[in-house]
Protein backbone atom coordinates (compact mmCIF):
# COMPACT_ATOMS: atom_id res chain seq x y z
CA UNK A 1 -12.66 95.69 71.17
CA UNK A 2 -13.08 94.39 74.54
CA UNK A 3 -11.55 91.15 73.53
CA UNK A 4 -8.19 92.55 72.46
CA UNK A 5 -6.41 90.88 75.47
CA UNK A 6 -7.86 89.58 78.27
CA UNK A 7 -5.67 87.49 80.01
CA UNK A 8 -2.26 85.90 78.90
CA UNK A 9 -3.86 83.13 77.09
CA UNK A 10 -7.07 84.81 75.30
CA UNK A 11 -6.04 87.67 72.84
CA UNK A 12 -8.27 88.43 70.28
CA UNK A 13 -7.04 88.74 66.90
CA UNK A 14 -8.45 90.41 63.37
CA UNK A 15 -7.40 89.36 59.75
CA UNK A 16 -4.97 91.40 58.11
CA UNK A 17 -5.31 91.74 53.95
CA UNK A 18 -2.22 90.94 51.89
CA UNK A 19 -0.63 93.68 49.24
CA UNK A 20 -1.12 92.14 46.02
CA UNK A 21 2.59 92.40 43.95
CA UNK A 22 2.81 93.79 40.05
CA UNK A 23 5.52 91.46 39.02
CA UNK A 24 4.94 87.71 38.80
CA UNK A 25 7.06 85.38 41.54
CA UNK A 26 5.74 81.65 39.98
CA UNK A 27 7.46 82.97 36.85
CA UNK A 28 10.53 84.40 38.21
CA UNK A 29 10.78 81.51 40.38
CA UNK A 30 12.18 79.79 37.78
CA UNK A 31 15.35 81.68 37.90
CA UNK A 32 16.31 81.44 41.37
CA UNK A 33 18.92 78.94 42.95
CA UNK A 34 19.27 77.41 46.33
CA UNK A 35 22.93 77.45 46.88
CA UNK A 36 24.57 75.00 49.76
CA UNK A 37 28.50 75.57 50.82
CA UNK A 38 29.58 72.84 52.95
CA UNK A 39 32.92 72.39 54.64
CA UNK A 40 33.04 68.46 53.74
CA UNK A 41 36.46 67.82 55.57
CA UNK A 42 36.21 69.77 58.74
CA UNK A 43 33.29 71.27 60.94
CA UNK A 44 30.87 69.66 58.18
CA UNK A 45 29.55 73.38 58.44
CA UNK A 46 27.04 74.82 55.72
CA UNK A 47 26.35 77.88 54.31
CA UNK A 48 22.82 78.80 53.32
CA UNK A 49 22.11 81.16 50.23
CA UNK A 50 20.09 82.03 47.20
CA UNK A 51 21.42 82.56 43.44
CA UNK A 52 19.98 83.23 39.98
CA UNK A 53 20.76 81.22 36.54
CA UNK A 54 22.10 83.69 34.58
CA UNK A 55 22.44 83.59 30.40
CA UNK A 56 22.77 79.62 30.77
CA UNK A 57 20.90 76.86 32.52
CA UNK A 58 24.79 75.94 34.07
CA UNK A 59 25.57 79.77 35.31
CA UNK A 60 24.37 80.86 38.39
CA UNK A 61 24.93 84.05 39.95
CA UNK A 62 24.94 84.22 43.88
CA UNK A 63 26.97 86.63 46.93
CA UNK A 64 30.69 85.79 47.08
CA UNK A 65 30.58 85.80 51.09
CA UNK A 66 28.99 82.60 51.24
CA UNK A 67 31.90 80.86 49.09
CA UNK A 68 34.67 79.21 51.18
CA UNK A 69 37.87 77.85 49.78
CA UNK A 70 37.76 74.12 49.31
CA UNK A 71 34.59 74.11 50.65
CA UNK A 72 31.91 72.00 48.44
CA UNK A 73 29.41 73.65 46.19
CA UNK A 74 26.39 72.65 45.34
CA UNK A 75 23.10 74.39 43.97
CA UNK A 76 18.89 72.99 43.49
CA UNK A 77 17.26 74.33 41.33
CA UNK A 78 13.94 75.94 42.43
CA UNK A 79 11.64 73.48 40.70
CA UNK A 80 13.85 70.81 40.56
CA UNK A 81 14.32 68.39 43.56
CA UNK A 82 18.54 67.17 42.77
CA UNK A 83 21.65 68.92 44.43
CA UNK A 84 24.35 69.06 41.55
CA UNK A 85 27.67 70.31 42.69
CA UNK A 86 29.11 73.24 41.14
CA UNK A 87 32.54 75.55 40.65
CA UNK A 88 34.05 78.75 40.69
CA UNK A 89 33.96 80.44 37.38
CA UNK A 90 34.41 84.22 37.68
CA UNK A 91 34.93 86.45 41.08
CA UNK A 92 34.58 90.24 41.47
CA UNK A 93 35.52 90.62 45.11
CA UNK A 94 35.00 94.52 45.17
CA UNK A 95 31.12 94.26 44.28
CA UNK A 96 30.76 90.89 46.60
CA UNK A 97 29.59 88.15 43.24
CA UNK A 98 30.62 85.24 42.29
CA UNK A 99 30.14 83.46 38.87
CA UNK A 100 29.27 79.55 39.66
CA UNK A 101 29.19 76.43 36.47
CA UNK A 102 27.98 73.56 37.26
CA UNK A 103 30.73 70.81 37.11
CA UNK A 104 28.51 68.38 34.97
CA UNK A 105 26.77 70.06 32.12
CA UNK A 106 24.73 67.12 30.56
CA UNK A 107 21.73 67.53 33.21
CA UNK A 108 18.16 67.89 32.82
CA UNK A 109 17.06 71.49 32.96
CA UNK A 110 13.61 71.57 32.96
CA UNK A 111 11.49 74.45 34.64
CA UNK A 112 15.06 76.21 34.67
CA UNK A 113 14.83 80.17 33.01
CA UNK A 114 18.19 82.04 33.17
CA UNK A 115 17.50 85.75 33.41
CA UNK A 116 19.41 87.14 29.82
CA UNK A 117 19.71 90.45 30.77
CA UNK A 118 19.29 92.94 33.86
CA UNK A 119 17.93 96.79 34.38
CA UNK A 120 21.14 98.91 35.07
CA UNK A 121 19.40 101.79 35.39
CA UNK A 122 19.80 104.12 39.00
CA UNK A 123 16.83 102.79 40.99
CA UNK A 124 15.84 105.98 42.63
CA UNK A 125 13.97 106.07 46.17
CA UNK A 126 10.32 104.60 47.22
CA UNK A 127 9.95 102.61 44.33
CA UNK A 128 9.00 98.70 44.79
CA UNK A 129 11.34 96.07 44.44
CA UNK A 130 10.76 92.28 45.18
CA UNK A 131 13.11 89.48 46.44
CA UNK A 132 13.08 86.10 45.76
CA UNK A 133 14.82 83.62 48.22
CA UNK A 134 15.10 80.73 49.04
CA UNK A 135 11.76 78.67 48.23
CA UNK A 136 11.45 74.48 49.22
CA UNK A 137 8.07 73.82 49.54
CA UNK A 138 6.55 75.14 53.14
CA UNK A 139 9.88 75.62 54.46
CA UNK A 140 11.44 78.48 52.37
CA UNK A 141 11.59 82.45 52.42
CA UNK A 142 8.84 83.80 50.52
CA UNK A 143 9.18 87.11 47.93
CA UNK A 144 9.62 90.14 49.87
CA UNK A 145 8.53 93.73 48.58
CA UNK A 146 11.15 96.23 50.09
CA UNK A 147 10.97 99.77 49.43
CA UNK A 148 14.23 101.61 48.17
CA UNK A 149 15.56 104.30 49.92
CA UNK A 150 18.00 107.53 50.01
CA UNK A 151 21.09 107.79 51.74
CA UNK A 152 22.76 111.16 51.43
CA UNK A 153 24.57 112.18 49.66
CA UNK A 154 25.10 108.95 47.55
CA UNK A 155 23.66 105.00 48.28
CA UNK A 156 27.17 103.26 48.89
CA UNK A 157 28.36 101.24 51.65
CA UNK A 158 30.89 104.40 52.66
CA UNK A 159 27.87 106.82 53.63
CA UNK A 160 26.08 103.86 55.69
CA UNK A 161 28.57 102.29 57.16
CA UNK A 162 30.00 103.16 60.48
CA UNK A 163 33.53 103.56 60.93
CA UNK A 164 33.98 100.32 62.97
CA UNK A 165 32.61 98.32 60.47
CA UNK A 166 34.31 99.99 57.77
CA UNK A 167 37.98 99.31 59.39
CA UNK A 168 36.89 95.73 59.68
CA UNK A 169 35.77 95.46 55.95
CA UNK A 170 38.60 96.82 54.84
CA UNK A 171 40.94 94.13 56.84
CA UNK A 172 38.45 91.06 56.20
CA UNK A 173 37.14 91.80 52.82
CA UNK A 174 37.80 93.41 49.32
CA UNK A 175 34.44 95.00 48.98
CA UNK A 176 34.70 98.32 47.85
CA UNK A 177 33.19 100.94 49.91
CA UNK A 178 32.53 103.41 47.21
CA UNK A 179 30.53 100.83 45.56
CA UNK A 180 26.97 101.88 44.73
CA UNK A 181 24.46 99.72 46.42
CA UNK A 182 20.56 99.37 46.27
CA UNK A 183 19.54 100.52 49.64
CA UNK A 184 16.40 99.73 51.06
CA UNK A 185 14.46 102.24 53.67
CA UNK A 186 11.29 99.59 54.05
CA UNK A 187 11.81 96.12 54.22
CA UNK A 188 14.91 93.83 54.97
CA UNK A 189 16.75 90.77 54.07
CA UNK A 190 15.43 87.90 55.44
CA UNK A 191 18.13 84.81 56.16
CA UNK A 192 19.35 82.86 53.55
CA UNK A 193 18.51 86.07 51.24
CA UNK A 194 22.38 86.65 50.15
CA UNK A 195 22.82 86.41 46.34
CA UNK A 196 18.67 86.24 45.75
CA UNK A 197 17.56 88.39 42.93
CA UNK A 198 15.96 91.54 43.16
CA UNK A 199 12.96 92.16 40.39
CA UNK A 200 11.49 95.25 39.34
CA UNK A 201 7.80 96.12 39.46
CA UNK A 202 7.93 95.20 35.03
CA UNK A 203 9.98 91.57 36.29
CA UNK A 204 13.71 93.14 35.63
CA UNK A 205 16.50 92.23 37.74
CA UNK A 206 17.61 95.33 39.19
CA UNK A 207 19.64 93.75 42.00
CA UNK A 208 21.46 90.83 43.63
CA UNK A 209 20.49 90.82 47.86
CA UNK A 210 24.23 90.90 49.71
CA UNK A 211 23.88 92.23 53.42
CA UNK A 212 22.70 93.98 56.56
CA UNK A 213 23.99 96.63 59.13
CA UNK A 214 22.58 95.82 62.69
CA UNK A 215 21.28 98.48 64.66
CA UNK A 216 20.49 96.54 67.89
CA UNK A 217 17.10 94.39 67.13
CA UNK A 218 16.29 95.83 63.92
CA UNK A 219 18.49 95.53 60.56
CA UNK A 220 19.13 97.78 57.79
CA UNK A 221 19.40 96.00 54.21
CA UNK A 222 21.27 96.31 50.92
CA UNK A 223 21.76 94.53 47.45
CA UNK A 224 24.32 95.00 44.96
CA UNK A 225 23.11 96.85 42.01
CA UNK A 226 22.25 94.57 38.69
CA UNK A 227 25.24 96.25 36.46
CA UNK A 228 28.12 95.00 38.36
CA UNK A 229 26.79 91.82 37.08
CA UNK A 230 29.07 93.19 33.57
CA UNK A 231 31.93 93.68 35.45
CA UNK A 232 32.04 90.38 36.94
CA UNK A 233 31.61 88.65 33.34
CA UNK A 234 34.74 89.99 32.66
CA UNK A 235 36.48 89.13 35.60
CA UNK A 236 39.94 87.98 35.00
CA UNK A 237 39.78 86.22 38.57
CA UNK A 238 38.83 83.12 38.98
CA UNK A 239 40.03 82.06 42.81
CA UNK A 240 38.02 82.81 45.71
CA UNK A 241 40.23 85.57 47.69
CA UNK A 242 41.59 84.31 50.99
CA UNK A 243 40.05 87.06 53.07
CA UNK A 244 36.45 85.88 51.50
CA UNK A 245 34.64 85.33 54.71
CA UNK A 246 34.76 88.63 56.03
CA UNK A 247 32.74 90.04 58.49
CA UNK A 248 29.87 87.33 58.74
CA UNK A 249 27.39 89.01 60.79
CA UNK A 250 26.98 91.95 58.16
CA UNK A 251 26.15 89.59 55.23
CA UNK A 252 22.60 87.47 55.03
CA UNK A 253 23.54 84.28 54.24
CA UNK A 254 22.45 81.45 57.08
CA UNK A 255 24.94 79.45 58.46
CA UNK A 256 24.03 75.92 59.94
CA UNK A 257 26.04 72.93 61.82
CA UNK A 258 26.13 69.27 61.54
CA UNK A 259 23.62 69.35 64.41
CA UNK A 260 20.95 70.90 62.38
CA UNK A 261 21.10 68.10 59.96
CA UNK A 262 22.67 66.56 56.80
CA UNK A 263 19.73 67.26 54.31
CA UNK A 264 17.35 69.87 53.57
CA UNK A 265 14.76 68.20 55.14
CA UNK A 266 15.95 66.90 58.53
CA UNK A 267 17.45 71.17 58.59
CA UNK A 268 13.70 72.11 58.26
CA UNK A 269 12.68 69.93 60.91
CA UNK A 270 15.51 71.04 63.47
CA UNK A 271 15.79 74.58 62.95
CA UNK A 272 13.74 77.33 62.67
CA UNK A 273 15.46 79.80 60.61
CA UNK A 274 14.17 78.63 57.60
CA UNK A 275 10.35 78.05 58.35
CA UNK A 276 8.33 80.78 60.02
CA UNK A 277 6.15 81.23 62.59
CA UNK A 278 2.74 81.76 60.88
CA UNK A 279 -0.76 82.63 62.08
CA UNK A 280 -3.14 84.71 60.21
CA UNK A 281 -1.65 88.08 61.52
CA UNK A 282 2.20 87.00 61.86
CA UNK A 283 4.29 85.53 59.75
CA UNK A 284 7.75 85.71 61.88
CA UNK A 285 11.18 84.71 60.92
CA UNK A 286 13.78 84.20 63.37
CA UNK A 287 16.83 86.66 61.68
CA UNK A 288 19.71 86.86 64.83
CA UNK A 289 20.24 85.47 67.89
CA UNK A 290 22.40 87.97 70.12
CA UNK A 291 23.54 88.77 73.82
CA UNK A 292 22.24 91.38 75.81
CA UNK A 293 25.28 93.14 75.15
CA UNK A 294 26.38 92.86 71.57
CA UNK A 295 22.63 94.30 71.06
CA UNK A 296 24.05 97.30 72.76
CA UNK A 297 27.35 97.33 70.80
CA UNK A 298 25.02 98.11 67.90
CA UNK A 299 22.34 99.69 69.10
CA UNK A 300 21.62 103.63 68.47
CA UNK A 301 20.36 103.69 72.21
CA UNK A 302 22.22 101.16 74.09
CA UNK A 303 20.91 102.95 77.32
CA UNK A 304 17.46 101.73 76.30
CA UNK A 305 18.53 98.31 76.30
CA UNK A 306 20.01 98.01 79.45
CA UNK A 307 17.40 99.96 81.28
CA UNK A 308 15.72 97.36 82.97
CA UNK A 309 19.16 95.78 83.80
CA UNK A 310 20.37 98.45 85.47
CA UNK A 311 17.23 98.87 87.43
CA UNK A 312 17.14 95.81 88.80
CA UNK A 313 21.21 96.32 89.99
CA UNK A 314 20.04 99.60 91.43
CA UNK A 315 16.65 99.04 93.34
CA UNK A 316 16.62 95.31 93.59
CA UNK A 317 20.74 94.82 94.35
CA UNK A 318 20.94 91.83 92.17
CA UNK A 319 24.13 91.09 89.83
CA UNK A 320 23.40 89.27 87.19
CA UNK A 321 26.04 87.98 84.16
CA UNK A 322 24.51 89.55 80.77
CA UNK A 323 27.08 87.97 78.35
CA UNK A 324 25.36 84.85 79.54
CA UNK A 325 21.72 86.29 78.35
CA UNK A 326 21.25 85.27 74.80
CA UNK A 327 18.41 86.95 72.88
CA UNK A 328 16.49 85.26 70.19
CA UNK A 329 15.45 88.39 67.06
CA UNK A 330 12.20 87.38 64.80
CA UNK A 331 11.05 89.95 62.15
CA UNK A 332 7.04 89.95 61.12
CA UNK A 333 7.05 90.37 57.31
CA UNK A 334 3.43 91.53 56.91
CA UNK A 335 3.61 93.92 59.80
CA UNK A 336 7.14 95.03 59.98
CA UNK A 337 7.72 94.65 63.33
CA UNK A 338 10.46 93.22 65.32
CA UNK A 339 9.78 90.67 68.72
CA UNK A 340 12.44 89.64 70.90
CA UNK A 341 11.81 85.91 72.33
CA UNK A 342 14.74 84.43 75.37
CA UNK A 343 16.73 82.26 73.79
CA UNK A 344 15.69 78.30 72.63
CA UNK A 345 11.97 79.36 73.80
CA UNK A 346 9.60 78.77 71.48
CA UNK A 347 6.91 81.41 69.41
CA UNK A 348 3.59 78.93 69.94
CA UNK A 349 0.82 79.82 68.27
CA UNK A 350 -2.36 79.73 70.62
CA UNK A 351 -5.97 78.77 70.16
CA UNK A 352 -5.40 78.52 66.19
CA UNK A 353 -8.12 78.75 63.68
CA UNK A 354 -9.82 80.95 66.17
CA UNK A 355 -10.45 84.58 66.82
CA UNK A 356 -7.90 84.25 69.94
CA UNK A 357 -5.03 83.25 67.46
CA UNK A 358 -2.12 84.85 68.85
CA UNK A 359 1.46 83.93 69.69
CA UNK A 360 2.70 82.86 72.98
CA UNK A 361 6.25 82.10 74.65
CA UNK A 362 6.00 79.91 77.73
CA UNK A 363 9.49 79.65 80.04
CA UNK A 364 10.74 76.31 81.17
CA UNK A 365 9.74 74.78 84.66
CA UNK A 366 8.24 78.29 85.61
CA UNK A 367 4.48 78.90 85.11
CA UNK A 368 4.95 82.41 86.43
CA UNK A 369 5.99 84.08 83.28
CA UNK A 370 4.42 84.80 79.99
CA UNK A 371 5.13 86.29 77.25
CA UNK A 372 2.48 86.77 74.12
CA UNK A 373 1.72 88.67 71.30
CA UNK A 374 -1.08 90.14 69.37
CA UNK A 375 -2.00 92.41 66.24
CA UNK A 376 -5.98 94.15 66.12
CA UNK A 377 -6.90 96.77 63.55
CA UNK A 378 -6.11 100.04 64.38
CA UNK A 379 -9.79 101.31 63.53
CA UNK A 380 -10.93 98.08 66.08
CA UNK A 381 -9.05 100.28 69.29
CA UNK A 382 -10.29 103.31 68.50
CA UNK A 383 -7.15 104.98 66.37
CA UNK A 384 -4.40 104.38 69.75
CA UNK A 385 -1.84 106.24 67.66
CA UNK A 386 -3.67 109.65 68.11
CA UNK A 387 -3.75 109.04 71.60
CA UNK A 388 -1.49 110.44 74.15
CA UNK A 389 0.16 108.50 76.80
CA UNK A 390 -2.19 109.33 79.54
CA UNK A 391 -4.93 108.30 77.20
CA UNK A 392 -3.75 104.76 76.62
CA UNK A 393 -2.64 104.18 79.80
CA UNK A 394 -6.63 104.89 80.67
CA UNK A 395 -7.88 102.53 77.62
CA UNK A 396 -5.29 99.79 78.99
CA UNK A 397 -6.74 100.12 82.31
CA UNK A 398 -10.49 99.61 80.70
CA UNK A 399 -9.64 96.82 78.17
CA UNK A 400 -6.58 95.00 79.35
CA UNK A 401 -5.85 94.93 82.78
CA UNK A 402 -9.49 95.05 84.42
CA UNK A 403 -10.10 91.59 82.53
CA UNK A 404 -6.31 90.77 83.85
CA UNK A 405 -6.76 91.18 87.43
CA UNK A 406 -10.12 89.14 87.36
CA UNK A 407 -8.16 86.52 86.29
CA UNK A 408 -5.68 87.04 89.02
CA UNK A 409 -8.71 87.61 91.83
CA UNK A 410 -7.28 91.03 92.77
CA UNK A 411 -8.85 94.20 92.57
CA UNK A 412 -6.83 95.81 89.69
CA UNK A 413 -3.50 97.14 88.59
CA UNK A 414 -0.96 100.43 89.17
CA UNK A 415 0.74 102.08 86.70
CA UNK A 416 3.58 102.89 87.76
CA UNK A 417 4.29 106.03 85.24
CA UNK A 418 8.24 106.33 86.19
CA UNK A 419 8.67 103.33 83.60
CA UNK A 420 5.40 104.62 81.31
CA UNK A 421 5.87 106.80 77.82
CA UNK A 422 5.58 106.64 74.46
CA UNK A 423 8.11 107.16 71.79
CA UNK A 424 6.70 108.80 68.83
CA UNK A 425 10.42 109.12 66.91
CA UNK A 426 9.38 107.21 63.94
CA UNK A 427 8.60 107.60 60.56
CA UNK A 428 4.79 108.13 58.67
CA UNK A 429 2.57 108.85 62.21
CA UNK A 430 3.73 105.55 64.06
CA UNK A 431 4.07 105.56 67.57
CA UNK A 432 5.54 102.52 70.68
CA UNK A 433 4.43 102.52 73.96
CA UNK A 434 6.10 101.33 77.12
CA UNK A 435 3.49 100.67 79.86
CA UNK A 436 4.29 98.98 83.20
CA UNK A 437 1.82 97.93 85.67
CA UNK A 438 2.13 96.02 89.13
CA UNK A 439 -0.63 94.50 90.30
CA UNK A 440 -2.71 96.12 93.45
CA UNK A 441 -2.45 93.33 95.90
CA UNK A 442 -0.28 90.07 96.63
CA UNK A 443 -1.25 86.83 95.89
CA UNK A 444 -0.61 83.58 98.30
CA UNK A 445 0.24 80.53 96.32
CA UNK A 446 -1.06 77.24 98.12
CA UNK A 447 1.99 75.40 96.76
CA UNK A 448 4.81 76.92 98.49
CA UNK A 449 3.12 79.49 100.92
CA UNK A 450 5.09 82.48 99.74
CA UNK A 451 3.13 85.69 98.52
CA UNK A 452 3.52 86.93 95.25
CA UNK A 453 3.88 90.55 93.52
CA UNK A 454 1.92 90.44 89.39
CA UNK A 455 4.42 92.61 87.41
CA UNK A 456 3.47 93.67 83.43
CA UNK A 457 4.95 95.14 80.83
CA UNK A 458 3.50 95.91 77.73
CA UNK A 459 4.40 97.37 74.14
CA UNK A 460 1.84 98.74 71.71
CA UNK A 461 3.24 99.37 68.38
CA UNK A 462 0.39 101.76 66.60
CA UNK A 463 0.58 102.57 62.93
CA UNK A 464 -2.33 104.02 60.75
CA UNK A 465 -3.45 100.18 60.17
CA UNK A 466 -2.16 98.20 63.06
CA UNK A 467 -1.89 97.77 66.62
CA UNK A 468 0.99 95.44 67.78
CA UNK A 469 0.56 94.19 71.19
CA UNK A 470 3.71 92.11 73.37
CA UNK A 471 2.25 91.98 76.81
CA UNK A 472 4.73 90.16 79.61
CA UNK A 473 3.12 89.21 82.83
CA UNK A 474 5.13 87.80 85.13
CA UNK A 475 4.85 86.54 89.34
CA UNK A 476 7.76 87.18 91.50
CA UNK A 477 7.90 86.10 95.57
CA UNK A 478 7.85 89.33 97.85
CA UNK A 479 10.69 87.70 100.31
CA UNK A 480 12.87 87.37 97.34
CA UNK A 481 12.66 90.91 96.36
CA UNK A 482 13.02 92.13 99.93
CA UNK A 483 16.07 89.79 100.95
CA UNK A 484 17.74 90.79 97.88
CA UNK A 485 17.10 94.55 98.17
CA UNK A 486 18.24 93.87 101.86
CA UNK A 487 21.20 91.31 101.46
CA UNK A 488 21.56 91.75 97.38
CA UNK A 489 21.30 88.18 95.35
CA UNK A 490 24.17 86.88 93.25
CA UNK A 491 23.06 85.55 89.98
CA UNK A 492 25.94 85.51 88.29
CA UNK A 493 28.02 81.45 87.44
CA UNK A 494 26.78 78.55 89.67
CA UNK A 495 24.19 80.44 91.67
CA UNK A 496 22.81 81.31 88.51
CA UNK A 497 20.78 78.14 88.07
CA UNK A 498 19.19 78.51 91.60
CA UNK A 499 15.32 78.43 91.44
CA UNK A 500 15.46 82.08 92.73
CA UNK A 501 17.87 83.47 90.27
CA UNK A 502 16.12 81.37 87.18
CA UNK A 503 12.89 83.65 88.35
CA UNK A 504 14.77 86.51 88.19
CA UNK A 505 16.34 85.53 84.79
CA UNK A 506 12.89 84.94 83.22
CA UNK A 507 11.28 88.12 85.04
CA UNK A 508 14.43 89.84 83.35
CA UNK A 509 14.67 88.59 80.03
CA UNK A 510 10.38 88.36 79.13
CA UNK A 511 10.50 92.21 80.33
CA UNK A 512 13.64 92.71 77.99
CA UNK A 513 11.65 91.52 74.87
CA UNK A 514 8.49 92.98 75.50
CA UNK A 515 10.02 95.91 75.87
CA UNK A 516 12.28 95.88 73.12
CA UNK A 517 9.26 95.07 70.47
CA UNK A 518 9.55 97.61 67.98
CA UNK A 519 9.48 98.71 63.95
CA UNK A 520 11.67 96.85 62.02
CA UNK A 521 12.28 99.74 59.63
């Protein structure tokens, strides 16, 4: 265990085993749709989604929110490597689905199963459900098993919505509130994952994937139940509403520019919302980017998220702009955690292939910060989530930063226990916690004679299985602290791209994530 993280670049990693499914993905495969909405006379804009060929090879089912008005459909399917435009053929705005034909019906559909008919049976809670989305080779969203869950006293969007978001459904949209929806207490909607299907343990669709309520990092999922799929048969309507794009950041499809790319392929290679981050403990998606601030307009603890913030505005006297601070959110699917990384860095993976394999963020033109994370077995660190907070804080000391400070030359490092705890507010014995160390002596760097303070921050995420570890370690000169806490430092529009204030930033915004690693459900 004394390899678990030694310094920022060597963390040691242990294999995680996969949960085998019941149900059979390279069947139901077959099924799904990969659904592109492009605005071909404007902004060149595309919506990303997933449907299902329903009855016929030329019906596809898929979430209404993605549609646009005289925007251009067209839909691949899974095993199949042609785009073939399609149309509107039945709406039913109040459960969110949309009824697509393809505009030429004389194609080739081989390796193409429409699903004939659906479970429309309640789903009741804690039973296993599996998503299908989008799938291109390498570069697509895998099946997810999600967990249903209660919502008292009914699942609609009414009892789980909060009020803001209600009043702006009701003046964007025509979903209706009292709809029943399949709500999922484990597990989330990955992007893209709007209009996927949702399979049953025996291979039923039970479900069609529509959205997600934000609650700062971390999401909270839905799908519409498999019945409505009746009522939109008989939909009389066959025009997308007006009001059809509604409130975008509540829905899961993925939205992508011209920049990104005009194919599939050249997407892929330009953006990483569709291709994870993979080593053999992580398997990362990148689900939001946000500001440091809508996170708070969101957020259950807002006052959590700005904590560091408005400590450094109180003890260091610097003013910095947060609307400017743009967060990017990745979700581990075979953990269930959530990382924060500052936006347009990159998750690298380190020493791959090895037992070192972890993730690391590196910040541009400043080799002071880091940012990396790691995943051990919880029986490998001696079961941290029956510790105490005193207790880890001792085995962090022994394992992590002993090894840390040799590879600093200093003698060791302080807690400082003002900004140490644990939170233990979770579901099924998991516990996070918040450590913060300083390191016991300056350094002198040779380069620009200036002494330096070590600063880390680190996040253990302990379930019965797992340990997640985000460790930040950053390097910040003692004479800008001082003049600041003496003069106060103005980061905020031009000055904000001074060397000084760019160390502050990345000081700010690595300490942000690592702190704000936590369970993604």
């Amino acid at each position: 265990m004394r390899n678990l993280l030694f310094t920022i670049f060597v963390i040691s990693v242990f294999q995680m085993e996969a949960s085998a499914q019941s149900f059979d993905p390279d069947k139901a495969i077959n099924s799904v749709v990969h659904i592109w909405v492009t605005d071909v006379n404007g902004t060149k804009q595309k919506n990303v989604l997933t449907g299902f060929v329903w009855k016929q090879p030329n019906q596809i089912v898929t979430a209404l929110h993605g549609m646009r008005p005289g925007w251009k459909i067209e839909v691949k399917y899974a095993k199949q490597a042609a785009f073939r435009e399609a149309r509107i053929k039945k709406v039913l705005p109040m459960a969110d689905l949309v009824l697509l034909e393809l505009v030429r019906n004389d194609q080739n559909f081989t390796n193409v199963a429409p699903i004939l008919n659906a479970n429309t049976e309640k789903i009741t809670a804690s039973k296993e459900v599996h998503c299908i989305g989008l799938l291109e080779g390498s570069s697509g969203i895998p099946t997810r098993t999600l967990i249903t869950g209660r919502i008292h006293p009914k699942e609609t969007l009414n009892n789980l919505l909060p009020d803001k978001i209600k009043r702006d459904l009701m003046a964007s949209s025509s979903l209706n509130l009292d709809l029943d929806i399949l709500f999922f207490g484990t597990g989330n909607l990955l992007p893209s994952n709007s209009g996927a299907p949702i399979f049953d343990n025996q291979g039923r669709l039970v479900g069609i994937g529509s959205g997600g309520l934000e609650k700062g990092t971390v999401n909270i999922s839905w799908a519409i139940p498999a019945k409505y799929i009746a009522d939109l048969e008989s939909s009389s309507i066959t025009q997308l509403p007006s009001n059809v794009a509604g409130n975008r950041s509540l829905f899961s499809s993925t939205v992508f520019t011209s920049e990104d790319g005009d194919s599939i392929e050249e997407i892929y290679q330009n953006s990483n919302q569709l291709r994870p981050v993979q080593t053999k403990d992580f398997e990362f998606y990148l689900t939001k980017n946000r500001s440091i601030i809508e996170l708070t307009e969101t957020a259950e603890d807002p006052e959590n998220i700005m904590m560091l913030s408005d400590e450094i505005t109180r003890q260091y006297n610097i003013n910095m702009n947060l609307s400017n601070i743009r967060l990017d959110i990745y979700e581990d699917i075979q953990n269930g955690v959530v990382v924060v990384v500052p936006e347009g860095l990159n998750l690298e993976v380190i020493s791959p292939g090895t037992d070192e394999e972890a993730l690391q963020v590196n910040f541009r033109d400043n080799d002071f910060t880091y940012l990396a994370f790691a995943v051990a077995k919880n029986d490998e660190v001696d079961d941290i989530n029956s510790m105490d907070i005193d207790e880890v804080m001792s085995f962090l000391d022994e394992y992590f930063y002993t090894e840390l400070a040799q590879a600093f030359d200093i003698s060791g490092f302080e807690i400082v226990e003002e900004y140490s705890y644990v939170d233990d507010g979770f579901d099924s014995g998991r516990k996070k916690f918040n450590i913060m160390a300083n390191g016991a002596e300056l350094l002198s760097s040779p380069e620009d004679g200036r002494e330096y303070g070590i600063l880390t921050y680190v996040t253990l995420l302990a379930d019965e299985y797992n340990v997640i570890l985000t460790a930040a370690v950053t390097a910040l000169p003692v004479d800008l602290i001082s003049g600041a806490q003496t003069n106060g430092l103005n980061c905020t529009g031009a000055r904000g791209n001074s060397e000084d204030c760019i160390r502050i930033r990345d000081f700010y915004t690595a300490f942000t994530a690592a702190h704000l690693s936590t369970f993604a459900y």
